[in-house]
Protein backbone atom coordinates (compact mmCIF):
# COMPACT_ATOMS: atom_id res chain seq x y z
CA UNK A 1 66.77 101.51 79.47
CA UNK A 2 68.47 104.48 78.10
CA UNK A 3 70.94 106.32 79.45
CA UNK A 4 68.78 109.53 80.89
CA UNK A 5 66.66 106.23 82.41
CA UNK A 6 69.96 105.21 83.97
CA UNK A 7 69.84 105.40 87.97
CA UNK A 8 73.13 107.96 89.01
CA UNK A 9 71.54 109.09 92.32
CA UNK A 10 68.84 107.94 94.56
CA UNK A 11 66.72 110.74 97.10
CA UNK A 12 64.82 108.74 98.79
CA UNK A 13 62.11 110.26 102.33
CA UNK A 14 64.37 107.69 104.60
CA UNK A 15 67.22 108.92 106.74
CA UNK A 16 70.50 108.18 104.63
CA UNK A 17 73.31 106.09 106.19
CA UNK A 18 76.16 106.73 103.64
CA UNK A 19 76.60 107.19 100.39
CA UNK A 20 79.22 105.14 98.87
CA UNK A 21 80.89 105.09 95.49
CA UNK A 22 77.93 102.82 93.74
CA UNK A 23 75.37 102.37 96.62
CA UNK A 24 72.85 104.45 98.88
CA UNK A 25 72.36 102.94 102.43
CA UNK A 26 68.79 104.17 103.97
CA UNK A 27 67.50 103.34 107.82
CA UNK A 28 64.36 101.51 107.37
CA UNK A 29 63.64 101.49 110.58
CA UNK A 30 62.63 98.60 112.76
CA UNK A 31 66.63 97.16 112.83
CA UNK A 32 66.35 97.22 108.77
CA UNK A 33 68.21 98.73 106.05
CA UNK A 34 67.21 99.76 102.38
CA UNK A 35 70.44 99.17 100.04
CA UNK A 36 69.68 100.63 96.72
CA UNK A 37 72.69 100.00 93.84
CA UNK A 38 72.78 102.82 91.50
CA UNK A 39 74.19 102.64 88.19
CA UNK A 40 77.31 104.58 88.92
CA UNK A 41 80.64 102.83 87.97
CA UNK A 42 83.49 103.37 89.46
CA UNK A 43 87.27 102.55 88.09
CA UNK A 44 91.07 103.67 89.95
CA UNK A 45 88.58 104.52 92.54
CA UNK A 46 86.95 107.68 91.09
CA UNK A 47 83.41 107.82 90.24
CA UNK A 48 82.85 108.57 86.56
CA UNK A 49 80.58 111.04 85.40
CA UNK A 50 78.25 108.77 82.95
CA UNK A 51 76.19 105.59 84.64
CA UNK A 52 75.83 102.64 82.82
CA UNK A 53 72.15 101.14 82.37
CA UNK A 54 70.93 97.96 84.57
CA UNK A 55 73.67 97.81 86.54
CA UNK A 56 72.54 98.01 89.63
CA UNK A 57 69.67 95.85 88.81
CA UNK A 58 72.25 93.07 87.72
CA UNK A 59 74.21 93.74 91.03
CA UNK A 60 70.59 93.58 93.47
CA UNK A 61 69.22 90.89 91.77
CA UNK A 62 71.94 88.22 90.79
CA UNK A 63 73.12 89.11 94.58
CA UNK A 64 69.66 87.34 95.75
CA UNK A 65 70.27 84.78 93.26
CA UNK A 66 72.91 83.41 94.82
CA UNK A 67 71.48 84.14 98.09
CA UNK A 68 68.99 81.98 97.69
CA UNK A 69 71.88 79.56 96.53
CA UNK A 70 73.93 79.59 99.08
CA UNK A 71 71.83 79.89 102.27
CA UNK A 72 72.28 76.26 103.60
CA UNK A 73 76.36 77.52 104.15
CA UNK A 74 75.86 80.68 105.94
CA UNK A 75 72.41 82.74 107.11
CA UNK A 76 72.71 86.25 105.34
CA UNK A 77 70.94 89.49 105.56
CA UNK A 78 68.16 89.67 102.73
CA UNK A 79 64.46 89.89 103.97
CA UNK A 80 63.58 91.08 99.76
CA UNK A 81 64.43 92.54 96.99
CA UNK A 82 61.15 91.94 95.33
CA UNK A 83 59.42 95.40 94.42
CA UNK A 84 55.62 94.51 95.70
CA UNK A 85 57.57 93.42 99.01
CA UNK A 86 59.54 96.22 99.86
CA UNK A 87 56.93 99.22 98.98
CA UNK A 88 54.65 97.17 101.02
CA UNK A 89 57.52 96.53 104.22
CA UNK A 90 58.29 100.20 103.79
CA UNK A 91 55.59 102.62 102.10
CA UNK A 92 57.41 105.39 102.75
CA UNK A 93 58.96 105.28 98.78
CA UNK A 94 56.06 103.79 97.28
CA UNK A 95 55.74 107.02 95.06
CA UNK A 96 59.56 106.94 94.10
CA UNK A 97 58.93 103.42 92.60
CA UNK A 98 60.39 103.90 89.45
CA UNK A 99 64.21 104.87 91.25
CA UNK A 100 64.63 102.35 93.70
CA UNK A 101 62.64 99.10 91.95
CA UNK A 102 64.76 96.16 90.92
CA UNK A 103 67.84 97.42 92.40
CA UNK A 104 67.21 97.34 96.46
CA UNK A 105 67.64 94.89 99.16
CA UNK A 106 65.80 95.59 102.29
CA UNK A 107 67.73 93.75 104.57
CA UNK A 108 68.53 93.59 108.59
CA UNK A 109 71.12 95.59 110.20
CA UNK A 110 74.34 94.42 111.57
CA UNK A 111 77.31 95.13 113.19
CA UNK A 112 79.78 94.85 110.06
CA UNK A 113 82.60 92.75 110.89
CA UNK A 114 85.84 94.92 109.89
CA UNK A 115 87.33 92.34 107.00
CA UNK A 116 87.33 92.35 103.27
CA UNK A 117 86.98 87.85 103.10
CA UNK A 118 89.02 87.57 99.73
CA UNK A 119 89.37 84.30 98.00
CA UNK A 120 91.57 83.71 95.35
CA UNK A 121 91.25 80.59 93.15
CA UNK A 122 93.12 82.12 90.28
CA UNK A 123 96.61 84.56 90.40
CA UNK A 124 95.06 88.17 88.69
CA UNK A 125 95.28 91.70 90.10
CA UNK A 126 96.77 93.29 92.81
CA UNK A 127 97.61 89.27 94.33
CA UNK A 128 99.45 89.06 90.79
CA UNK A 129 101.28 92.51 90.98
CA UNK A 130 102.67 90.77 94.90
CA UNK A 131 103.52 88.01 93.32
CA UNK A 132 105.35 89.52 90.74
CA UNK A 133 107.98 91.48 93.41
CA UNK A 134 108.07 89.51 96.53
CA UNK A 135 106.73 86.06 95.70
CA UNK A 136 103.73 86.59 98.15
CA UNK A 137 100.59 87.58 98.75
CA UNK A 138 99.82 89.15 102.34
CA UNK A 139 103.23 88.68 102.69
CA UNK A 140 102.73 85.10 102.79
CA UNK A 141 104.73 82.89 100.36
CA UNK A 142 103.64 80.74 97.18
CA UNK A 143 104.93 78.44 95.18
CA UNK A 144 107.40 79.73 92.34
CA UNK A 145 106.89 79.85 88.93
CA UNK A 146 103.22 80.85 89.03
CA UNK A 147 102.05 82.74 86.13
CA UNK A 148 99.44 85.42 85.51
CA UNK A 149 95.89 83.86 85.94
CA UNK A 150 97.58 80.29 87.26
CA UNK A 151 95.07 78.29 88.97
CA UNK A 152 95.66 78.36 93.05
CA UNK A 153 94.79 74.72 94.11
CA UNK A 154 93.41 74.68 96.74
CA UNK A 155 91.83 78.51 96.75
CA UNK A 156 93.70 80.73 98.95
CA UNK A 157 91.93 82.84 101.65
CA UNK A 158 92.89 86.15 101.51
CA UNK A 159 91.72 88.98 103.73
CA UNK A 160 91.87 92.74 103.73
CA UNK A 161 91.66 95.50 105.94
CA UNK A 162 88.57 97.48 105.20
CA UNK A 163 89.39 100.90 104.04
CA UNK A 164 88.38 104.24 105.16
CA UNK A 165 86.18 105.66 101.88
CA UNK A 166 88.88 107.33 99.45
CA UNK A 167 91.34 104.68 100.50
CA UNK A 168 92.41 101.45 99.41
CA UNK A 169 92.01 97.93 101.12
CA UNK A 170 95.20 96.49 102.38
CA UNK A 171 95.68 92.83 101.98
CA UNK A 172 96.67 91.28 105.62
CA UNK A 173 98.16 87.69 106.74
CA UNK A 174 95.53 85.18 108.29
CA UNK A 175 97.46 85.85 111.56
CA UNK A 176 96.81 89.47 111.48
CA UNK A 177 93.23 89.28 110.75
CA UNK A 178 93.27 86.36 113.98
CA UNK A 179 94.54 88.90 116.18
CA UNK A 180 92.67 91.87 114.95
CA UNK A 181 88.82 89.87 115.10
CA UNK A 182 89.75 86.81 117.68
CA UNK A 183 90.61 83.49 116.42
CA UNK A 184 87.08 81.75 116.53
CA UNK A 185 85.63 84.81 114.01
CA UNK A 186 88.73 84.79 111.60
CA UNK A 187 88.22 80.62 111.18
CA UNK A 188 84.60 80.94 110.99
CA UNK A 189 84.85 83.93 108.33
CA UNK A 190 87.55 81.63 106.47
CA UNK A 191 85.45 78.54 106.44
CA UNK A 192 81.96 79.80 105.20
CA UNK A 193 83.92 81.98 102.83
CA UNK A 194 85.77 79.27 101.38
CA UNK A 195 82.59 77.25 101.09
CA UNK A 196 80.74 80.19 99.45
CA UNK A 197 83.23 80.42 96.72
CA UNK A 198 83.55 77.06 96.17
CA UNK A 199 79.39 76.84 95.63
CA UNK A 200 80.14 80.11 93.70
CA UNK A 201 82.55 78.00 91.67
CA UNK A 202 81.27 74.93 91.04
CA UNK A 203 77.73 76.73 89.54
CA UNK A 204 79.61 79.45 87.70
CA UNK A 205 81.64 76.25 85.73
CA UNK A 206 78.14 74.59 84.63
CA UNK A 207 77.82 77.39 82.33
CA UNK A 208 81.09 77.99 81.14
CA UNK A 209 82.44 80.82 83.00
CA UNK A 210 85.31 81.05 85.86
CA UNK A 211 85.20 82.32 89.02
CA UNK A 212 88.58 83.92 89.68
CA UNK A 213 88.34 85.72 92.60
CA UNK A 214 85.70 87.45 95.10
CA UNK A 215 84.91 89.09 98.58
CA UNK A 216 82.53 88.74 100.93
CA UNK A 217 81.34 91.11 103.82
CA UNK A 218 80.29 89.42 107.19
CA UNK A 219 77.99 91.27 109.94
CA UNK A 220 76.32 90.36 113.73
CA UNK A 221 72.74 90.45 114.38
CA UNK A 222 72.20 92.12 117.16
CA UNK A 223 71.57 88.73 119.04
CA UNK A 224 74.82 88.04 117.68
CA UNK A 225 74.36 85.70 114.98
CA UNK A 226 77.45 86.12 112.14
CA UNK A 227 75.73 86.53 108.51
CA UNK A 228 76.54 87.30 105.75
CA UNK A 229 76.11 90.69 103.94
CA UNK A 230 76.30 93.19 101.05
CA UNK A 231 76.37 92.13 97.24
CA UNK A 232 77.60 88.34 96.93
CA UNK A 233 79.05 87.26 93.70
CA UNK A 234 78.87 89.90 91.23
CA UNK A 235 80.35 91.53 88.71
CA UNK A 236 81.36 94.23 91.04
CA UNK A 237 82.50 91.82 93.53
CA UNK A 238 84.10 89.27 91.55
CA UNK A 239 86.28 88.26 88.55
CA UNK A 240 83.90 86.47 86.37
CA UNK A 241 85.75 85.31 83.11
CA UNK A 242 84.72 83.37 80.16
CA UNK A 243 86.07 79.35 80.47
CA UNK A 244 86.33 79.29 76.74
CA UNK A 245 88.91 82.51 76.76
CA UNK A 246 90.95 81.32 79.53
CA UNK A 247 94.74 80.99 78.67
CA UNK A 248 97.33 81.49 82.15
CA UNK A 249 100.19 83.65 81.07
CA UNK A 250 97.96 86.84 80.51
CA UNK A 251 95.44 88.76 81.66
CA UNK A 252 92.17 87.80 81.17
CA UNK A 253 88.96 89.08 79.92
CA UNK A 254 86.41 89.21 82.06
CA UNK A 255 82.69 89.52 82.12
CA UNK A 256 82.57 93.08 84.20
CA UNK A 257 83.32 96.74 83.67
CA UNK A 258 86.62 95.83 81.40
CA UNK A 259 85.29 97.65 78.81
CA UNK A 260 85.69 100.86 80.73
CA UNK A 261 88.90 99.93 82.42
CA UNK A 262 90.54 99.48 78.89
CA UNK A 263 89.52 102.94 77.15
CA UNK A 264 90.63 104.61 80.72
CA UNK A 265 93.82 102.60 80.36
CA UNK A 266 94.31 104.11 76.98
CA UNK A 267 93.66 107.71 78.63
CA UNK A 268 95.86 107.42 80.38
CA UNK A 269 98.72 105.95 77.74
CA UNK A 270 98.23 109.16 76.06
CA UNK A 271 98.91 111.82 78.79
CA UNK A 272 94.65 112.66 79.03
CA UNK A 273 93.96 111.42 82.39
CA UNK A 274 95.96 111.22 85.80
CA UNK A 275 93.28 108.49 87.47
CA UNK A 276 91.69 111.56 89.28
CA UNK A 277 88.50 112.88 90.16
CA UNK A 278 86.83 114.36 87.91
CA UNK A 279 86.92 111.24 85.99
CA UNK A 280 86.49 111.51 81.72
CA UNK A 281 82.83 110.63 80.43
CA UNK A 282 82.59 107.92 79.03
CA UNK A 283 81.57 107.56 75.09
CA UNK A 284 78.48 105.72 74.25
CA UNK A 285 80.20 102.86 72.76
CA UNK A 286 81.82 102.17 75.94
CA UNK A 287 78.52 102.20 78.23
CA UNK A 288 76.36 100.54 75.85
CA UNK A 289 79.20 97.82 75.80
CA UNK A 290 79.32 97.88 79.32
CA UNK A 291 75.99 97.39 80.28
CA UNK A 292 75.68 94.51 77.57
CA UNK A 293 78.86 92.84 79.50
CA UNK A 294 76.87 92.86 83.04
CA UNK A 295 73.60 91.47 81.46
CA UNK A 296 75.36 89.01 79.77
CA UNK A 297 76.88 87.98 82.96
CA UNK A 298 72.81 88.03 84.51
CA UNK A 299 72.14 85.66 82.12
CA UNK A 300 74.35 83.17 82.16
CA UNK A 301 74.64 82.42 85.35
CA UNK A 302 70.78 82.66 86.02
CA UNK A 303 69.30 81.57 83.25
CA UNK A 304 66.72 84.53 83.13
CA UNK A 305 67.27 87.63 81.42
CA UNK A 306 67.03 90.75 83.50
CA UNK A 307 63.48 91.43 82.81
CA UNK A 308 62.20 87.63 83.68
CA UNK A 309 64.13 87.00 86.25
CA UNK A 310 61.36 86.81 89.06
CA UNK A 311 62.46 88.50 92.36
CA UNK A 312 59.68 87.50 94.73
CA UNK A 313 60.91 83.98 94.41
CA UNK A 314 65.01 83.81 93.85
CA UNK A 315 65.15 80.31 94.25
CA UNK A 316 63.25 79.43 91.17
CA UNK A 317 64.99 77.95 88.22
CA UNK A 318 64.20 78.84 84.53
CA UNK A 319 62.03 76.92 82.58
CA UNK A 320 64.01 74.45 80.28
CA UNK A 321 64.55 75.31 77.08
């Protein structure tokens, strides 16, 4: 895929939801929804100019991956993400194939539960700049004389507020989260979550790479069954970093859109960017990189490359070599 192949915008004949910073919600009628990832990237929070190929195609299709991987811990939204499927279910945007194949999820509607369900197995990011000047994280305190990228043992659930678009999440104490959602949803939300990352774990290790950190989104059918939602275990979602790297002490790098974050970062160094909108383009180098970085991350956690990796039937596990 080259870049004027790259997905920044979907228009598709269904009535749009939202638009958000990397997705396009659609009603698909009949209590569904069509999520379609676009290859926009985002970074500080402002959408750059320049997409970066397959990566909403990584971010749809490793999401049903482990969908179909973790489904005996918690029901979740997906009815497909397989191409023949969905133009079928909804024939509407059968002749805008080539935008929206690959990289949707038709999946049921919910009722989205208002919580960002962090877990944290490893010290990095904004947990790490807490850390640094309170010895905390949601306020809470941990042990002293944790370093950058430590190991938390046992994982530490940590939620956030959702954020209003344009905003940032605010990290929240277990007790706020109880009183804000009721205490049966906030344990129920911290046990599958907690069980999710640990599958998420556990697989990730088998082939060599760590699974820092993620969140999960949670949502009620309308017969009010909890399930869970959105992207699961991405790139986008998730700090996915290479076992054979891993040193505490420092940063890490990672297996996502670092690529972009560190050429920004330099931008920024030199007085050429103030981390707002409009953001820079981004050179070739630095996309082609990029996109390279999330289909490496495809394929070693699947075992398919992008192109093989067979979306009517997620479950299936690639031929042995």
């Amino acid at each position: 895929m080259t870049d004027a192949e790259a997905v920044d915008r979907t228009d598709l004949p269904l009535p749009l939801v939202v638009r958000g910073k990397v997705r396009e919600v659609y009603d698909a009628g009949e209590g569904r929804l069509l999520l379609v990832a676009s290859d926009r990237i985002s970074a500080f929070d402002v959408v750059l100019p320049k997409p970066i190929p397959h990566k909403g195609a990584v971010l749809t299709q490793l999401t049903t991956w482990w969908l179909a991987r973790t489904e005996d811990i918690t029901p979740n939204h997906l009815i497909s993400s397989d191409p023949e499927t969905i133009a079928e279910a909804v024939p509407a945007i059968r002749d805008q194939r080539a935008t929206w194949a690959l990289r949707s999820m038709l999946v049921h509607r919910t009722e989205v539960v208002p919580i960002e369900c962090v877990v944290r197995g490893y010290i990095s990011g904004s947990a790490w700049k807490e850390y640094q000047a309170e010895g905390t994280l949601a306020g809470e305190k941990l042990p002293r004389g944790l370093r950058e990228s430590d190991r938390l043992d046992p994982p530490i659930f940590s939620p956030a507020t959702k954020a209003a678009a344009g905003e940032h999440d605010e990290n929240i104490t277990f007790a706020r989260m109880r009183d804000e959602v009721g205490k049966t949803l906030a344990h129920e939300l911290r046990a599958r979550s907690m069980a999710v990352y640990e599958r998420g774990r556990d697989v990730a290790a088998r082939v060599g790479i760590i699974l820092a950190d993620t969140k999960f989104e949670f949502g009620h059918r309308p017969d009010g069954t909890l399930i869970l939602i959105d992207e699961v275990l991405t790139p986008d979602s998730s700090r996915f970093w290479p076992a054979d790297a891993y040193a505490p002490g420092r940063g890490q790098p990672s297996l996502d859109k670092q690529p972009v974050r560190d050429w920004l970062d330099g931008l920024v160094k030199e007085g050429r960017w103030d981390k707002r909108a409009p953001g820079p383009e981004l050179p070739e180098e630095v996309v082609q990189t990029t996109s390279a970085r999330y289909r490496d991350a495809f394929q070693r956690l699947t075992g398919f490359s992008l192109e093989e990796f067979p979306s009517a039937d997620p479950a299936a596990e690639p031929p042995a070599s």
